[in-house]
Structures are given as structure tokens and as C-alpha cells.
N, C-alpha and C. Protein backbone atom coordinates (compact mmCIF):
# COMPACT_ATOMS: atom_id res chain seq x y z
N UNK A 1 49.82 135.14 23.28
CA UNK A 1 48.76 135.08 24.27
C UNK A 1 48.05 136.44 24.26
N UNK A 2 46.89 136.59 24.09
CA UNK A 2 46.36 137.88 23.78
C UNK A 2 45.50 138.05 25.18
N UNK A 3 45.10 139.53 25.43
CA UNK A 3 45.06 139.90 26.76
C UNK A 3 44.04 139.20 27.89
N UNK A 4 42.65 138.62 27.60
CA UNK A 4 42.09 137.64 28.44
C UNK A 4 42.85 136.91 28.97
N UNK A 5 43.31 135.90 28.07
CA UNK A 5 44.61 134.71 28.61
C UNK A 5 45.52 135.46 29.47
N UNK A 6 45.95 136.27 29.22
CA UNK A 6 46.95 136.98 30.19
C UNK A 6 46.30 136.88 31.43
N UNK A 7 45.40 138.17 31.59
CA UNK A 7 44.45 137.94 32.67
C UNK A 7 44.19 136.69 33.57
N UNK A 8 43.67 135.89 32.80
CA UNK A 8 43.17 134.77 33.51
C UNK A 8 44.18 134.02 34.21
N UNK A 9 45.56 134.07 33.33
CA UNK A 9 46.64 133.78 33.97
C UNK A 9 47.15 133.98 35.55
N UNK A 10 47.06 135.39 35.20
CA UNK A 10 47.50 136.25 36.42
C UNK A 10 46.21 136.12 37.67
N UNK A 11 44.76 136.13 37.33
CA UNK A 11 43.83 135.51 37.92
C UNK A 11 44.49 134.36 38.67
N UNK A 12 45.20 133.06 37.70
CA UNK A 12 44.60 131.86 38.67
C UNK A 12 45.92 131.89 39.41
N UNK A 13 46.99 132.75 39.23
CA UNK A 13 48.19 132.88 39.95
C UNK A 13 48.06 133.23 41.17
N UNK A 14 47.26 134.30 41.36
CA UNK A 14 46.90 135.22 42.42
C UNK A 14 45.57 134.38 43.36
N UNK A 15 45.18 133.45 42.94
CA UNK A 15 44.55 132.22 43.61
C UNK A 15 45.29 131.58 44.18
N UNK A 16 46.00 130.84 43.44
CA UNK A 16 47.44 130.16 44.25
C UNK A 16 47.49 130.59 45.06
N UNK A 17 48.38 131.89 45.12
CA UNK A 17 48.55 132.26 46.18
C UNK A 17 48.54 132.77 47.66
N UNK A 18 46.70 132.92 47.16
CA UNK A 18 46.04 133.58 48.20
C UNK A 18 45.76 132.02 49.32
N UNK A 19 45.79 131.04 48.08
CA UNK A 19 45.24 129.36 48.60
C UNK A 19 46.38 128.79 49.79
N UNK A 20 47.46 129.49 49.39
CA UNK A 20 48.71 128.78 49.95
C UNK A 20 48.60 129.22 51.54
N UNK A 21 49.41 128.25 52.32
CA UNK A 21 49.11 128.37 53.93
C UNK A 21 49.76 129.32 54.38
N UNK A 22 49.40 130.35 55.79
CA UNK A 22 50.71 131.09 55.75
C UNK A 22 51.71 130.44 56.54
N UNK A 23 52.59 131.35 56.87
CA UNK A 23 53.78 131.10 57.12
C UNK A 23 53.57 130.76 58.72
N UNK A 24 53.94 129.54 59.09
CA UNK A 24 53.60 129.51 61.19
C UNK A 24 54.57 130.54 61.88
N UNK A 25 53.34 131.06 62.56
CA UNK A 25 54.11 131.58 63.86
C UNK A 25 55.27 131.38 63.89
N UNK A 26 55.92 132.57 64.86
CA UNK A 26 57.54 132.47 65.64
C UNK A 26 57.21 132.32 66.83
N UNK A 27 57.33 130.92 67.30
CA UNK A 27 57.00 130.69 68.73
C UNK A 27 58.06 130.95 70.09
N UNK A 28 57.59 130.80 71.16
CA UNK A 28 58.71 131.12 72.16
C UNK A 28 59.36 129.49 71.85
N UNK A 29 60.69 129.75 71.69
CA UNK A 29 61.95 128.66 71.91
C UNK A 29 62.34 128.41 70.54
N UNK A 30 61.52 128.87 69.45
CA UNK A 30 61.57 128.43 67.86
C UNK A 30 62.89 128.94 67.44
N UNK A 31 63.90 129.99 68.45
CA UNK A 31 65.19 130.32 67.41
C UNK A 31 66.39 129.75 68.83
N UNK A 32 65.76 128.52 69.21
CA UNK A 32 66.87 127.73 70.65
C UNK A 32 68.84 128.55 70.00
N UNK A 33 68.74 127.64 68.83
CA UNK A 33 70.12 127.83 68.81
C UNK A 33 70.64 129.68 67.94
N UNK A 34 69.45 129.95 67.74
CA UNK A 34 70.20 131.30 67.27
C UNK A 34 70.22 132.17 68.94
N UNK A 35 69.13 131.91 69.94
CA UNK A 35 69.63 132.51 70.86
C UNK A 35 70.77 132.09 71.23
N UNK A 36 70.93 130.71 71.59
CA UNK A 36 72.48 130.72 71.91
C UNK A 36 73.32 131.12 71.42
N UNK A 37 73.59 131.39 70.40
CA UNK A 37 74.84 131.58 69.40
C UNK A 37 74.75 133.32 69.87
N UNK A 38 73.76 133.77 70.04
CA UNK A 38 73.68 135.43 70.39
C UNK A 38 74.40 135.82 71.94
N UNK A 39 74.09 134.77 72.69
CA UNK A 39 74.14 134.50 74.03
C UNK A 39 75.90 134.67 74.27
N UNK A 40 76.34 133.92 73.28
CA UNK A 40 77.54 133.40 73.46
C UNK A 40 78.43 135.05 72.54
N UNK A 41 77.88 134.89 71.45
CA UNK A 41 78.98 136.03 70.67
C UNK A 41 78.00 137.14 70.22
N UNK A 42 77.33 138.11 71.23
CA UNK A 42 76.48 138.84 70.77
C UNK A 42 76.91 139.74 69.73
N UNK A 43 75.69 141.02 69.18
CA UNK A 43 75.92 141.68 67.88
C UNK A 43 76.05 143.19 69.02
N UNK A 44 76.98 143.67 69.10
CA UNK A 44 77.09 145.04 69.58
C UNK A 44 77.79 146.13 68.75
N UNK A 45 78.21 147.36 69.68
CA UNK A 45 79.14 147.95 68.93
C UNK A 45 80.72 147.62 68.78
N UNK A 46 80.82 146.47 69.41
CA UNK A 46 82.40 146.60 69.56
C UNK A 46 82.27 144.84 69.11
N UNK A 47 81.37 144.03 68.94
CA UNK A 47 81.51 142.81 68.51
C UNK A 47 80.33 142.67 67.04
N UNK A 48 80.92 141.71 66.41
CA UNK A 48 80.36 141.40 65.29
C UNK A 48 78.93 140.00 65.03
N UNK A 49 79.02 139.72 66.06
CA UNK A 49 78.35 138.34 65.97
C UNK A 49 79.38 136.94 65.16
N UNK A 50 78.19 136.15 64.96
CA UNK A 50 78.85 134.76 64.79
C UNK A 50 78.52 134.40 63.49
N UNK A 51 78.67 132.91 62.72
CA UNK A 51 77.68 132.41 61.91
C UNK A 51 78.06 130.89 62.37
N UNK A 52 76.69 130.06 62.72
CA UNK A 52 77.05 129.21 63.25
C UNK A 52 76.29 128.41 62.23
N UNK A 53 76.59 126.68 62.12
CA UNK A 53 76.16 125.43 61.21
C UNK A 53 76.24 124.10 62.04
N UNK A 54 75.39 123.85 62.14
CA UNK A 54 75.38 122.60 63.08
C UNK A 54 74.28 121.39 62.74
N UNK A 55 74.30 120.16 62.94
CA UNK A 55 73.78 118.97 62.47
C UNK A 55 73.82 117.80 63.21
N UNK A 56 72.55 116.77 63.38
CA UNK A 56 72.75 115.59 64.15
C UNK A 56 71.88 114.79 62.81
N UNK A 57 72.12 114.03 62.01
CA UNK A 57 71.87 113.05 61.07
C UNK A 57 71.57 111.98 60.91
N UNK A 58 71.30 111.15 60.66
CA UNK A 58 71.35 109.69 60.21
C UNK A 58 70.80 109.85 58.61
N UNK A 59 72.23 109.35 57.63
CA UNK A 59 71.93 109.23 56.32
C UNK A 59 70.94 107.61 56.18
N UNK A 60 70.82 107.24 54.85
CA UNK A 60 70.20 106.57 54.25
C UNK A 60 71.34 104.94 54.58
N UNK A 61 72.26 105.46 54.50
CA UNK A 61 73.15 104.15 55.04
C UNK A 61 73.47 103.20 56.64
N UNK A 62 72.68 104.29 57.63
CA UNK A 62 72.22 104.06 58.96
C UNK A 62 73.80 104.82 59.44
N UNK A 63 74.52 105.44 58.85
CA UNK A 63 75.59 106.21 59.75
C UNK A 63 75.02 107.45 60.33
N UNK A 64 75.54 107.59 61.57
CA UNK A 64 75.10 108.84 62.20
C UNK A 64 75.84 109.94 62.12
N UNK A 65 75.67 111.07 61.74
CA UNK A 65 76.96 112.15 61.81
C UNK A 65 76.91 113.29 62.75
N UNK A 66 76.97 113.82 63.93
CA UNK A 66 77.19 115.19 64.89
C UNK A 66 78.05 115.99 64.55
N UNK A 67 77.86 117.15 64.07
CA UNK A 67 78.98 118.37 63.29
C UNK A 67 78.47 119.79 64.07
N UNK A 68 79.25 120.64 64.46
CA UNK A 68 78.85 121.54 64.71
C UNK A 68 80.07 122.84 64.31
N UNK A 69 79.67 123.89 63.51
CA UNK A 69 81.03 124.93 63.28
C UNK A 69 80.59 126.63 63.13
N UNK A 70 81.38 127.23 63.45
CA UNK A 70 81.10 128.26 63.39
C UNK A 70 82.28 129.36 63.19
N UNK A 71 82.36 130.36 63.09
CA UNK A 71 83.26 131.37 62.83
C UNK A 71 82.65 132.83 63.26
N UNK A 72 83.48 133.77 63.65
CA UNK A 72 83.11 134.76 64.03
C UNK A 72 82.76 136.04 62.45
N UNK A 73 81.72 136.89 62.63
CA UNK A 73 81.76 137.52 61.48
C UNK A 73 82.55 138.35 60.82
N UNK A 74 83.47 138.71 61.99
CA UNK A 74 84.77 139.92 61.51
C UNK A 74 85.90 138.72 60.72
N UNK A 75 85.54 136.98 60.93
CA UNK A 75 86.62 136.54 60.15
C UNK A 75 85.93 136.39 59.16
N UNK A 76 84.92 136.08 58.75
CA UNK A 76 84.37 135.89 57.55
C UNK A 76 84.49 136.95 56.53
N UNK A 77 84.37 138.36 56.87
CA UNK A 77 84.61 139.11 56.13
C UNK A 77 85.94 139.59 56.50
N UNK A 78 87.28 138.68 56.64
CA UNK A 78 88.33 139.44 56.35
C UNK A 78 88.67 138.47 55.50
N UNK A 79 88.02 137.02 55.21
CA UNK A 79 88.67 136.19 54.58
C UNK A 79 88.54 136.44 53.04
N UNK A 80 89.24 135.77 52.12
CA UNK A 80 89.57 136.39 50.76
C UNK A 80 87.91 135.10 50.63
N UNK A 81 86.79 135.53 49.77
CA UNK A 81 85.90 134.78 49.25
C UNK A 81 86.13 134.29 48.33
N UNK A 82 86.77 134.15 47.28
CA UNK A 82 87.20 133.88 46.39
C UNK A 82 87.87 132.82 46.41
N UNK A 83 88.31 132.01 47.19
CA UNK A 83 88.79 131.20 47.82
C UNK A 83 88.02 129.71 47.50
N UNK A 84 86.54 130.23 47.96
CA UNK A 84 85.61 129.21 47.79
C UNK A 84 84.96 129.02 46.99
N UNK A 85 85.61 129.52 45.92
CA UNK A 85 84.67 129.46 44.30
C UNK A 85 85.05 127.77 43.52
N UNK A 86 86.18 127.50 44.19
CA UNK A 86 86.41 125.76 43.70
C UNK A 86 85.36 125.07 44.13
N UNK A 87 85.33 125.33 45.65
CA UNK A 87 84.27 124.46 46.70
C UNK A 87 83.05 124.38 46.00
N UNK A 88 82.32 125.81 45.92
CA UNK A 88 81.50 125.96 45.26
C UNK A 88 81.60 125.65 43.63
N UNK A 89 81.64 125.54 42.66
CA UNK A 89 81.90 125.19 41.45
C UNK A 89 82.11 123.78 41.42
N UNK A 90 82.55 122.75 42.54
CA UNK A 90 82.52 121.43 42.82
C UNK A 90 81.20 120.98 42.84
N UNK A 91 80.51 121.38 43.56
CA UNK A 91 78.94 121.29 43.77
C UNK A 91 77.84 122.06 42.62
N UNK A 92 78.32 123.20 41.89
CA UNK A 92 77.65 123.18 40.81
C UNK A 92 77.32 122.45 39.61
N UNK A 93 77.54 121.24 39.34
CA UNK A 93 77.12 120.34 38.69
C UNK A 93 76.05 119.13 38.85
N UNK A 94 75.00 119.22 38.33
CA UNK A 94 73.85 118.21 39.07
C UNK A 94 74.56 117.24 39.29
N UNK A 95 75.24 116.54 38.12
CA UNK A 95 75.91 114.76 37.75
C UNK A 95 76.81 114.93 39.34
N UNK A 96 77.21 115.98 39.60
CA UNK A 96 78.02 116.14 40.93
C UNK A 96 77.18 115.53 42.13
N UNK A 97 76.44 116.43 42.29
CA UNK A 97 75.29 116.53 43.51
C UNK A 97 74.80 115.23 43.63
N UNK A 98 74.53 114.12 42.25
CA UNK A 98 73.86 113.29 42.07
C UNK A 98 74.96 112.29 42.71
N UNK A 99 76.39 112.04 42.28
CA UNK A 99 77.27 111.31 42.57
C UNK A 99 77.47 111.39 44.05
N UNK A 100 77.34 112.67 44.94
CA UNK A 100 77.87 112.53 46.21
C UNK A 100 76.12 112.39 46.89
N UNK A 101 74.65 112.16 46.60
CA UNK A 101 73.62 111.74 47.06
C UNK A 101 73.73 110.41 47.13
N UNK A 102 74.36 109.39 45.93
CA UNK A 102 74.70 108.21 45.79
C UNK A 102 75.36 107.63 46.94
N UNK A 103 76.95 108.92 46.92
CA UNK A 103 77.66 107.48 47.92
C UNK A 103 77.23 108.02 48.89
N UNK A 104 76.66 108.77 49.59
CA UNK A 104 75.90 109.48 50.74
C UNK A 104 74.52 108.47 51.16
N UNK A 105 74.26 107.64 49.93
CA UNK A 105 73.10 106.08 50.11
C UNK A 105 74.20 105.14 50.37
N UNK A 106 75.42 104.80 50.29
CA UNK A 106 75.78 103.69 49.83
C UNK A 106 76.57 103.40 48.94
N UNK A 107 76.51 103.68 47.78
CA UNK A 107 77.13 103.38 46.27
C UNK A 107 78.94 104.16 46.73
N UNK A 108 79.77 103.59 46.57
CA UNK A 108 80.95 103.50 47.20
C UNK A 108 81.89 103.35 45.96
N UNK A 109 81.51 102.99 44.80
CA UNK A 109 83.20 102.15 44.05
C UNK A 109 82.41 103.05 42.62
N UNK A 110 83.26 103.38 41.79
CA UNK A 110 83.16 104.09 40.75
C UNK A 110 81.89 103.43 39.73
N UNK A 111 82.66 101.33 39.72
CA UNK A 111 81.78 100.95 39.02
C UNK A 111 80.54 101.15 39.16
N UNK A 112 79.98 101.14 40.39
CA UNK A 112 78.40 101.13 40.73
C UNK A 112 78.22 102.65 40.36
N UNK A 113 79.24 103.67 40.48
CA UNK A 113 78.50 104.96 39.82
C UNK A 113 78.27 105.06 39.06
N UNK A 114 78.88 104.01 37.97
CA UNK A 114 79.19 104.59 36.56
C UNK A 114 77.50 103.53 36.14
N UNK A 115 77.03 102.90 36.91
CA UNK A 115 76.11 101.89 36.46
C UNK A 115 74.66 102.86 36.41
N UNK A 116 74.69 103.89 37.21
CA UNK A 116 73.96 104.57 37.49
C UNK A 116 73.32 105.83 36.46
N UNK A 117 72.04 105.83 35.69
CA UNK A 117 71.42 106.25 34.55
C UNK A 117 71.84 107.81 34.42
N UNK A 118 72.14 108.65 33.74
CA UNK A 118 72.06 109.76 33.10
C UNK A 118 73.09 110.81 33.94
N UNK A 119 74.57 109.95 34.49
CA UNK A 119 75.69 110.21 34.97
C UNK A 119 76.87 110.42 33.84
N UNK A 120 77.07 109.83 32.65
CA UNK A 120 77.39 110.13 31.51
C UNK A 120 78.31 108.43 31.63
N UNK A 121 79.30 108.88 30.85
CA UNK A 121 80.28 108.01 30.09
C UNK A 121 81.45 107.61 31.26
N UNK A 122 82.19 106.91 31.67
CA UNK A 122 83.52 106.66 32.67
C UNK A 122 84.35 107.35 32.54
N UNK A 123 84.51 108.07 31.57
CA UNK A 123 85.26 109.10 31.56
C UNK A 123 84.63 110.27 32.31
N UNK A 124 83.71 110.52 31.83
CA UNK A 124 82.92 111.48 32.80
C UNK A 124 82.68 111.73 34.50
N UNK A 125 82.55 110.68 34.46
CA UNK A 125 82.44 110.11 36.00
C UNK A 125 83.33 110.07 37.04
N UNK A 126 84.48 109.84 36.21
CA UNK A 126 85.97 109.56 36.81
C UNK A 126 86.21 111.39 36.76
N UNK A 127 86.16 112.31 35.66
CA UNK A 127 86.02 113.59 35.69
C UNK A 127 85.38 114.45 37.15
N UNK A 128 84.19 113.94 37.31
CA UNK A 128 83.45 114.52 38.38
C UNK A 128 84.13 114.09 39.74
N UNK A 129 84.43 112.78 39.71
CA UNK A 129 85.05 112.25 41.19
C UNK A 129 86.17 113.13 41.39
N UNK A 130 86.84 113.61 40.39
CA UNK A 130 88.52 114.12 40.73
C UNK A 130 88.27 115.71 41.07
N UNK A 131 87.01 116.31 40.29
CA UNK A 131 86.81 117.57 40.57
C UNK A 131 86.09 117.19 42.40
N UNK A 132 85.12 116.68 42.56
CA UNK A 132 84.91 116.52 44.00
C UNK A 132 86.10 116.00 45.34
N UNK A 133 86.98 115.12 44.44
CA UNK A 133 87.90 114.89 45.68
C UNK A 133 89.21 115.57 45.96
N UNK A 134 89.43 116.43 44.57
CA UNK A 134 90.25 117.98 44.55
C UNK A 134 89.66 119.12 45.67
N UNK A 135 88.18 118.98 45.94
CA UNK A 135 87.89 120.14 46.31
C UNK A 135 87.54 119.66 47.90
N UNK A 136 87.76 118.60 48.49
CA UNK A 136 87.36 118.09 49.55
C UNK A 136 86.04 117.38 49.67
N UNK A 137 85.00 117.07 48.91
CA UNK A 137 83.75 116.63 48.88
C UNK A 137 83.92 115.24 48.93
N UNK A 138 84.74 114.49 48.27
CA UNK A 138 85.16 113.13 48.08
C UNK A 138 86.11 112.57 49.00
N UNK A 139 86.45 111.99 49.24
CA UNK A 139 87.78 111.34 49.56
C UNK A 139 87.99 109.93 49.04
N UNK A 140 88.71 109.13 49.01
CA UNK A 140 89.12 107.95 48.32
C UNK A 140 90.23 106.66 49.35
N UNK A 141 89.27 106.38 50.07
CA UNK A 141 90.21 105.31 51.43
C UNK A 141 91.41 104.36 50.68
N UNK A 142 90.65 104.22 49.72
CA UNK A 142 91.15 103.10 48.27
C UNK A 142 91.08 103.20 47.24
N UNK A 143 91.80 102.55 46.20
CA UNK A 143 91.74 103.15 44.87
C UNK A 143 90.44 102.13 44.40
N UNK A 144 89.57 103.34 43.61
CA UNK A 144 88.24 103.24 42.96
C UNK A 144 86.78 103.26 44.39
N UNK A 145 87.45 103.42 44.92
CA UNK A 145 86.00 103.42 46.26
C UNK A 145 85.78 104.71 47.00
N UNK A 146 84.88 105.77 47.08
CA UNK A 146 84.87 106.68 47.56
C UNK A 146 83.89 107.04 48.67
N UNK A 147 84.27 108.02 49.16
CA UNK A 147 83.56 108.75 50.69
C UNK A 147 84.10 109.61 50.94
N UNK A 148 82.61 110.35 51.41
CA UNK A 148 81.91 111.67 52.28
C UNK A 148 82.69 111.94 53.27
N UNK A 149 83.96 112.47 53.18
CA UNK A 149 84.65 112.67 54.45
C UNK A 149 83.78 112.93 55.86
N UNK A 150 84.04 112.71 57.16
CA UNK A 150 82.68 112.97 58.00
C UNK A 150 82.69 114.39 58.77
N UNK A 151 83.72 115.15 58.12
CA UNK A 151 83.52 116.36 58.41
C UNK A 151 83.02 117.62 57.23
N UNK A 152 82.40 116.81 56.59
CA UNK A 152 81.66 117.43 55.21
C UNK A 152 80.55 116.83 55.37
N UNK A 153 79.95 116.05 55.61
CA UNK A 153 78.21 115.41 55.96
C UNK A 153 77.54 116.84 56.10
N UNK A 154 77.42 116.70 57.19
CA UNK A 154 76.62 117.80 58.01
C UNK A 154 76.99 119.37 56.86
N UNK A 155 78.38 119.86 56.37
CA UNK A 155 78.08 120.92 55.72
C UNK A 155 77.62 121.07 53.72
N UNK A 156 77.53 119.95 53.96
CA UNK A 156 77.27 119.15 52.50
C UNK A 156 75.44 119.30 52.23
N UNK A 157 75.24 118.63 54.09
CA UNK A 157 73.69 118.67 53.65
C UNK A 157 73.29 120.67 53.88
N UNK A 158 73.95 121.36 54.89
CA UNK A 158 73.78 122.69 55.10
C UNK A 158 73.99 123.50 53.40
N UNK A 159 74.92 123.05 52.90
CA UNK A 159 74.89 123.56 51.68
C UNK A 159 73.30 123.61 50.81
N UNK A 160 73.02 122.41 50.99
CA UNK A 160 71.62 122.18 50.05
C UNK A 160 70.36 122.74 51.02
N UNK A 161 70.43 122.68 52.22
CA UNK A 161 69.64 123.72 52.62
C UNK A 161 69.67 125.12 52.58
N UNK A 162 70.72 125.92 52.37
CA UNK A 162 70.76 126.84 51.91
C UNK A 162 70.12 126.94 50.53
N UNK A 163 70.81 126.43 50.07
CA UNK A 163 70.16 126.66 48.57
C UNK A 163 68.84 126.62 47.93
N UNK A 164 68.15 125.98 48.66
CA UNK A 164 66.12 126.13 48.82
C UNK A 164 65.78 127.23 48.99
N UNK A 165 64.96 127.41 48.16
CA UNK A 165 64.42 128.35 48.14
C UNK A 165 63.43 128.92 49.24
N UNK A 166 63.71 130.37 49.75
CA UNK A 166 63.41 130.26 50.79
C UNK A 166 61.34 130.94 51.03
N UNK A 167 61.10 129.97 51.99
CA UNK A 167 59.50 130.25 51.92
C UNK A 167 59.06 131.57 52.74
């Protein structure tokens, strides 16, 4: 790409951007639950604050889920992190993410996963279920039928909101 093209590049980038909306206001009441959570375990010199995760849902299957959790910050950082590199590494796999969006619609029994396009081979599949229901993401009421334990909903979907990129 020789230097015009460059330019023009960087030109229509810097359009974009200027085009894009800004960011709305911080209105009065817009941080309800971070005040509370401040309210309750403020940030001082002698306290650490909180980290709180909370959710009211209705998936694609018409179940409703209410979750709410939190931990104080002096436990978070005494806990070993390393800990959660399974958890995490469970969920690093799209075919993963894709399998627990499925039974999170509905799709419940291996066969119907395995029916499902560009999930791989039954071997594969059966692979991903055992890494997800090793790590708590899965559970299995019955043999070959699986589910979203309902105390993973709500931090399942918090996971993927985290992970967006943030605007």
C-alpha cells in the first residue's frame, strides 16, 4: 500500500470515528446498584470494597433465572487465581460457548448437539461436554441430556458481558 492509500485509509478511519455517537450521559440513578453495593461495603481506609454480579433473565426457553453474588475485595485478592484457569479455559473454546448457547435455547441431549453444523465429530462433542461439566458449566440430570446448572445462568451470561468489548 503506498502512501496516499495509507492516508486515505487513516482519513476514512478518522471519519468513522468522528461519525460515531458519543457516549450518553451519567445520569442521576444510572449507577442504582453500584451505589448500593458502596452503601453497603464502602471503599475506605480500613475497608476494601465489594465486587458484586447480579441478574434477573428470561432465556430463549421461557425459564426465568434471579442470581445475585458478591464477595468482598480483600477475599478476592487473597484467593489463589489460578484456581480459575479450568473455569476459564472451559469457556475458551467457541464449539464450547456454542454448545452451552444451545442448551441455554433448548437443545438438551447430546444427539441434537451433535446434529448441530460446525460443532465437529461425536467424539468431539462428547469431548467439550466433559470439559464443561468437569468445570461446572454443564451438568447432566441423565445420562446423554444436559443443563445450565441455575446457579451458573446469570454468571455464564456476566461472563460474556464482560468480555465485550468495552465502548
Amino acid at each position: 500500500m503506498d502512501l496516499e492509500e495509507r492516508v486515505a485509509e487513516l482519513e476514512r478511519r478518522m471519519a468513522e470515528l468522528e461519525a460515531a455517537p458519543p457516549a450518553p450521559p451519567v445520569g442521576e440513578g444510572d449507577f442504582w446498584a453500584l451505589d448500593a453495593l458502596k452503601a453497603r461495603h464502602p471503599v475506605t481506609q480500613e475497608a476494601d470494597g465489594a465486587v458484586l454480579f447480579t441478574g434477573a433473565v428470561r432465556v430463549p426457553t421461557g425459564h426465568r433465572y434471579e442470581w445475585q453474588y458478591g464477595l468482598l475485595t480483600e477475599t478476592l485478592f487473597d484467593d489463589n487465581w489460578s484456581e480459575a484457569a479450568a473455569s476459564f479455559a472451559a469457556l475458551g473454546h467457541p464449539v464450547r460457548l456454542t454448545l452451552l448457547r444451545e442448551v441455554l435455547g433448548g437443545l438438551r441431549t447430546a444427539a441434537e448437539l451433535a446434529a448441530l453444523d460446525g460443532v465437529g465429530t461425536t467424539g468431539q462433542i462428547y469431548h467439550h461436554l466433559r470439559q464443561l461439566t468437569g468445570t461446572g458449566w454443564l451438568h447432566s440430570p441423565e445420562r446423554g441430556r444436559y443443563e445450565i446448572p441455575t446457579g451458573r445462568v446469570v454468571p455464564l451470561l456476566v461472563v460474556l458481558t464482560a468480555a465485550r468489548p468495552v465502548a
